[in-house]
N, C-alpha and C. Protein backbone atom coordinates (compact mmCIF):
# COMPACT_ATOMS: atom_id res chain seq x y z
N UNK A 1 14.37 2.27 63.64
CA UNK A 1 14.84 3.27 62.72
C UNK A 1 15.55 4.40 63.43
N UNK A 2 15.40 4.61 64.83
CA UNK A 2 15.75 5.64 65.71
C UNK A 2 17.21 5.50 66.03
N UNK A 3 17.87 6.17 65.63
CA UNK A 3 19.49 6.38 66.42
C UNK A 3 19.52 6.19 68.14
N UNK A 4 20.29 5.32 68.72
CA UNK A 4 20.32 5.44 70.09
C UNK A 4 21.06 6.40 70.54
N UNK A 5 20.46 7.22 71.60
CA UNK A 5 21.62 7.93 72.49
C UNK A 5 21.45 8.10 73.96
N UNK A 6 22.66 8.32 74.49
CA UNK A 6 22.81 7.92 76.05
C UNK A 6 22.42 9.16 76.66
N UNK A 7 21.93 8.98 78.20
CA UNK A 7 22.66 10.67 78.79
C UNK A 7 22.52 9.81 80.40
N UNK A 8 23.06 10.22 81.08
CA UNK A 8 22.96 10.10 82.65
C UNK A 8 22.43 10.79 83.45
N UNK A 9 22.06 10.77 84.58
CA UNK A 9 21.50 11.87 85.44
C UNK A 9 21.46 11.03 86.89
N UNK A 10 22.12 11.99 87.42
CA UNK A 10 22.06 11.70 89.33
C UNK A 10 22.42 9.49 89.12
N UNK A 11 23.63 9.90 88.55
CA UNK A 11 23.98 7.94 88.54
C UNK A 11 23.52 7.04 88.20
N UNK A 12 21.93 7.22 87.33
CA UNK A 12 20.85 6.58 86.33
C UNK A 12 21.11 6.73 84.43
N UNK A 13 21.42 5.68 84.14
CA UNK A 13 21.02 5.54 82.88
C UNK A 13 19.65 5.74 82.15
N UNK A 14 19.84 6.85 81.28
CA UNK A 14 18.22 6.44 80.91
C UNK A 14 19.17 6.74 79.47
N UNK A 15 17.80 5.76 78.55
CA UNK A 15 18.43 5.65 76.98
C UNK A 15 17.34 6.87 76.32
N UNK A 16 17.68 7.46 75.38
CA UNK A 16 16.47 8.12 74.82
C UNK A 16 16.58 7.75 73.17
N UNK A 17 15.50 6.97 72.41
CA UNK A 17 15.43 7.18 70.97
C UNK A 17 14.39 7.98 70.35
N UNK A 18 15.31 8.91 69.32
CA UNK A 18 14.31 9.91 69.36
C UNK A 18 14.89 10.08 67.78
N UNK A 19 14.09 10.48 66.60
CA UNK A 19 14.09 10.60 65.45
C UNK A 19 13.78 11.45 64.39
N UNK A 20 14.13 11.85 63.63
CA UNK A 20 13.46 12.72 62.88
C UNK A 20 12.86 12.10 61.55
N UNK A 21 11.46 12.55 61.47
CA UNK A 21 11.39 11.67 59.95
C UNK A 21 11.07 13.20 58.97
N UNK A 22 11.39 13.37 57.50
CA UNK A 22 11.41 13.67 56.90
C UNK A 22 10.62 13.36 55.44
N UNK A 23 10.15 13.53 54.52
CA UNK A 23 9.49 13.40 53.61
C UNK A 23 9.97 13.58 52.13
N UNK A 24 10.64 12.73 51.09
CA UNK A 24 11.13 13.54 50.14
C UNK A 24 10.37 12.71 49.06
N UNK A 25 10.48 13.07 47.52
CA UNK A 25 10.07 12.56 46.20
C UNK A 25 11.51 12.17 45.35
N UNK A 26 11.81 10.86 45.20
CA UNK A 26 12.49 10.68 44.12
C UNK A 26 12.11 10.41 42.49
N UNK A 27 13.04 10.53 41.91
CA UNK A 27 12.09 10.48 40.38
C UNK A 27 13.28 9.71 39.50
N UNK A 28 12.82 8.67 38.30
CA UNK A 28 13.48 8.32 37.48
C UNK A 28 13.12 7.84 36.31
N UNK A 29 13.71 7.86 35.37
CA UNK A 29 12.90 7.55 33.84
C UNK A 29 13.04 5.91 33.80
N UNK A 30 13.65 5.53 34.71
CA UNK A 30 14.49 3.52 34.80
C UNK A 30 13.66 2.78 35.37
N UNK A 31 13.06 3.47 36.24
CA UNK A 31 12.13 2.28 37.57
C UNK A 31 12.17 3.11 39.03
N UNK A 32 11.15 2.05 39.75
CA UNK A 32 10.94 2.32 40.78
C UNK A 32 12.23 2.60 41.59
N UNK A 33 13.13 1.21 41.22
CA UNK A 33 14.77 1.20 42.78
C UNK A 33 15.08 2.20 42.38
N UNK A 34 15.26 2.87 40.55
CA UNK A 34 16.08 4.01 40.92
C UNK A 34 15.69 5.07 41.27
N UNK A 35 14.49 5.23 41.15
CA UNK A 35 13.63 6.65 42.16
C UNK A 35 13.82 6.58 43.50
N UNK A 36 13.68 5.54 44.20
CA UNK A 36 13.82 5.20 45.37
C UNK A 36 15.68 5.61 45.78
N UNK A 37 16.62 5.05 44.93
CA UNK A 37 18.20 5.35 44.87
C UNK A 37 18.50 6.65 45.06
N UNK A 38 17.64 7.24 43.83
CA UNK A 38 17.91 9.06 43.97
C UNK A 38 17.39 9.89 45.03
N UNK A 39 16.03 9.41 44.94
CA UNK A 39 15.51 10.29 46.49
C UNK A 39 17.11 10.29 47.99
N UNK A 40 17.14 8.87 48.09
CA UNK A 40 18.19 8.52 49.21
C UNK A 40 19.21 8.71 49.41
N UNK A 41 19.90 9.13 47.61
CA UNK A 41 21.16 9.80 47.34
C UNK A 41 21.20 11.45 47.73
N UNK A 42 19.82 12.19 47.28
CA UNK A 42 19.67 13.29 47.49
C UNK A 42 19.54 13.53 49.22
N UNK A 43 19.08 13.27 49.80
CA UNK A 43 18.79 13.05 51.60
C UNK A 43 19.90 13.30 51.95
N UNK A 44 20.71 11.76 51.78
CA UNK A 44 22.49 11.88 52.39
C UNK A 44 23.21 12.50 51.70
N UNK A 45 22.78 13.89 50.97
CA UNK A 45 24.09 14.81 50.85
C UNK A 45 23.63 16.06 51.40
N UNK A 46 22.10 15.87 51.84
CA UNK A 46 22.46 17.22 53.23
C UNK A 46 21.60 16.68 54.59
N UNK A 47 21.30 15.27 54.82
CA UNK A 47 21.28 15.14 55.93
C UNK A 47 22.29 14.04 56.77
N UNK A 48 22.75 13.98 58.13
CA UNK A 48 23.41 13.04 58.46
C UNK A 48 22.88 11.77 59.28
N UNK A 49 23.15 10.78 59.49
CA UNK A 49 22.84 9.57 60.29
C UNK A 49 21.62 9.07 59.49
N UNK A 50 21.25 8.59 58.93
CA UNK A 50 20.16 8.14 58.15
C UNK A 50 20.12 7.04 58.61
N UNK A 51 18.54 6.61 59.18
CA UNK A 51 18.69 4.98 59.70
C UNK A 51 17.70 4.50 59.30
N UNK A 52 16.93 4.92 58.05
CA UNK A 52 16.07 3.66 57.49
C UNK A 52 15.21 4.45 56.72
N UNK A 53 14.21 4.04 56.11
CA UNK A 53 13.02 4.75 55.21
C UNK A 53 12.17 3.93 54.58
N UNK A 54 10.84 4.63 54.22
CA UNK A 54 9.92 3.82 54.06
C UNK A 54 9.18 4.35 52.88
N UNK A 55 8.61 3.86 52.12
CA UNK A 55 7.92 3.76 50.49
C UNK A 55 6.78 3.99 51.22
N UNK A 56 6.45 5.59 51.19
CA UNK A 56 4.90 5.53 50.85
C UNK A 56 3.71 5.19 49.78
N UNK A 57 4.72 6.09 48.90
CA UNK A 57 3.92 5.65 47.82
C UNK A 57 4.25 5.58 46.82
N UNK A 58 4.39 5.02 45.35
CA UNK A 58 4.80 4.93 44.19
C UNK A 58 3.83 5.56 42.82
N UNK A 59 4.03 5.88 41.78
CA UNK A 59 3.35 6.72 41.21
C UNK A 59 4.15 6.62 39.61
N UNK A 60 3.59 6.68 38.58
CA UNK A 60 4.11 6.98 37.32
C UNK A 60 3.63 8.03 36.57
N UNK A 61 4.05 9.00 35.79
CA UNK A 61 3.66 9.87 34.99
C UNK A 61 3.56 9.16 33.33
N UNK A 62 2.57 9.39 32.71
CA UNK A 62 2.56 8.65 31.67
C UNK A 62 2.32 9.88 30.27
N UNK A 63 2.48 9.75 28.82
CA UNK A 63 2.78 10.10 27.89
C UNK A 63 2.13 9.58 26.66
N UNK A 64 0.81 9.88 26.21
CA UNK A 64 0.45 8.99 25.39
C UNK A 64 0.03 7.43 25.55
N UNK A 65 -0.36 6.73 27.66
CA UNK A 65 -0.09 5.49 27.98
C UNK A 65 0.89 5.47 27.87
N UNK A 66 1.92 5.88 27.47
CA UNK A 66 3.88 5.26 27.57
C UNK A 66 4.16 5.86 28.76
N UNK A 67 4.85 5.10 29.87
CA UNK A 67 5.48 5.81 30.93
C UNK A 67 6.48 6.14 30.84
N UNK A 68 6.63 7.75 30.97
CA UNK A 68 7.81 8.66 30.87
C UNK A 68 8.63 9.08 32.22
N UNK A 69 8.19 8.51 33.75
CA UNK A 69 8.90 8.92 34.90
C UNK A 69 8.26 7.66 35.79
N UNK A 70 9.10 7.62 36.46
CA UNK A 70 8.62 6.83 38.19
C UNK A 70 9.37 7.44 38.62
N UNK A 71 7.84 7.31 40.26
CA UNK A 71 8.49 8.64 41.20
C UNK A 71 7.84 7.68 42.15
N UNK A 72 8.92 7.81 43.72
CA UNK A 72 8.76 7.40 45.06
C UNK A 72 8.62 8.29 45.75
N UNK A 73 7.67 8.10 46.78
CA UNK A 73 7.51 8.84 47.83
C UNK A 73 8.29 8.39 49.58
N UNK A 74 9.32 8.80 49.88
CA UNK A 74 9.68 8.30 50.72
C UNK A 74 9.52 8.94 52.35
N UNK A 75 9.36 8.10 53.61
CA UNK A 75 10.02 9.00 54.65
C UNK A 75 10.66 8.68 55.35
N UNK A 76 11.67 9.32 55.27
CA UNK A 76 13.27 8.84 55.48
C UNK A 76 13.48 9.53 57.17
N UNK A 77 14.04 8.28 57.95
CA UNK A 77 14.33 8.99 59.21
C UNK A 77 15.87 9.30 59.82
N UNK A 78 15.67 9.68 60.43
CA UNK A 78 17.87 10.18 61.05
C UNK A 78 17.60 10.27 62.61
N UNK A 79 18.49 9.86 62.97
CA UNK A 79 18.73 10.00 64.42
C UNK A 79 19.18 11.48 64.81
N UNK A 80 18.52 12.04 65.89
CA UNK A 80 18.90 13.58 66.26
C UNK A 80 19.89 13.62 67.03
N UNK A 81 21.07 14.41 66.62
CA UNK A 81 22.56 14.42 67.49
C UNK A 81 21.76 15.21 68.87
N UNK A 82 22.70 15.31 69.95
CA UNK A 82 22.36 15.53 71.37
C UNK A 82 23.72 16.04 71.55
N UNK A 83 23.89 17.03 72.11
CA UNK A 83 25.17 17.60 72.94
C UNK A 83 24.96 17.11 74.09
N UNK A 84 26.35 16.16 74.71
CA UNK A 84 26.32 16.03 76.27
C UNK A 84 26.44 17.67 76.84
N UNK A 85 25.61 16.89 78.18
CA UNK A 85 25.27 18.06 78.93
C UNK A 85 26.31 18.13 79.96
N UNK A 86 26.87 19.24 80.58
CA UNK A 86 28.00 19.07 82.07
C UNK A 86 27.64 18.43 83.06
């Protein structure tokens, strides 16, 4: 799920993957994919590099027994940009 990134030092390659995970709630009156859709839609419009995510947990709000929402719990990870160093 980790973004790869490079750096060098003294003529050695070393790789570093390193990640950020994050935590969000999607919600939809349709189903689970589209709670899961919206959460992921909402993420990638303010985070960048998104490389995977995972369903914690799923959940319905109900109305009389009628279900009125599904909601996902996701945690979504991104690769952390790195400024080369001089």
């Amino acid at each position: 799920m980790a973004q790869q990134t490079e750096t060098r030092t003294n003529d050695q390659q070393h790789t570093h993957r390193t990640a950020k995970v994050i935590e969000i709630v999607g919600s939809s009156t349709h189903g689970f994919e589209d709670a899961i859709d919206n959460a992921l839609a909402d993420a990638r419009s303010t985070t960048r590099g998104i490389t995977g995510a995972q369903v914690k947990n799923m959940s319905i709000e109900c109305d009389n027994g009628e279900v009125t929402e599904y909601k996902a719990d996701l945690k979504v990870a991104f690769g952390i940009e790195r400024t080369q160093e001089p």
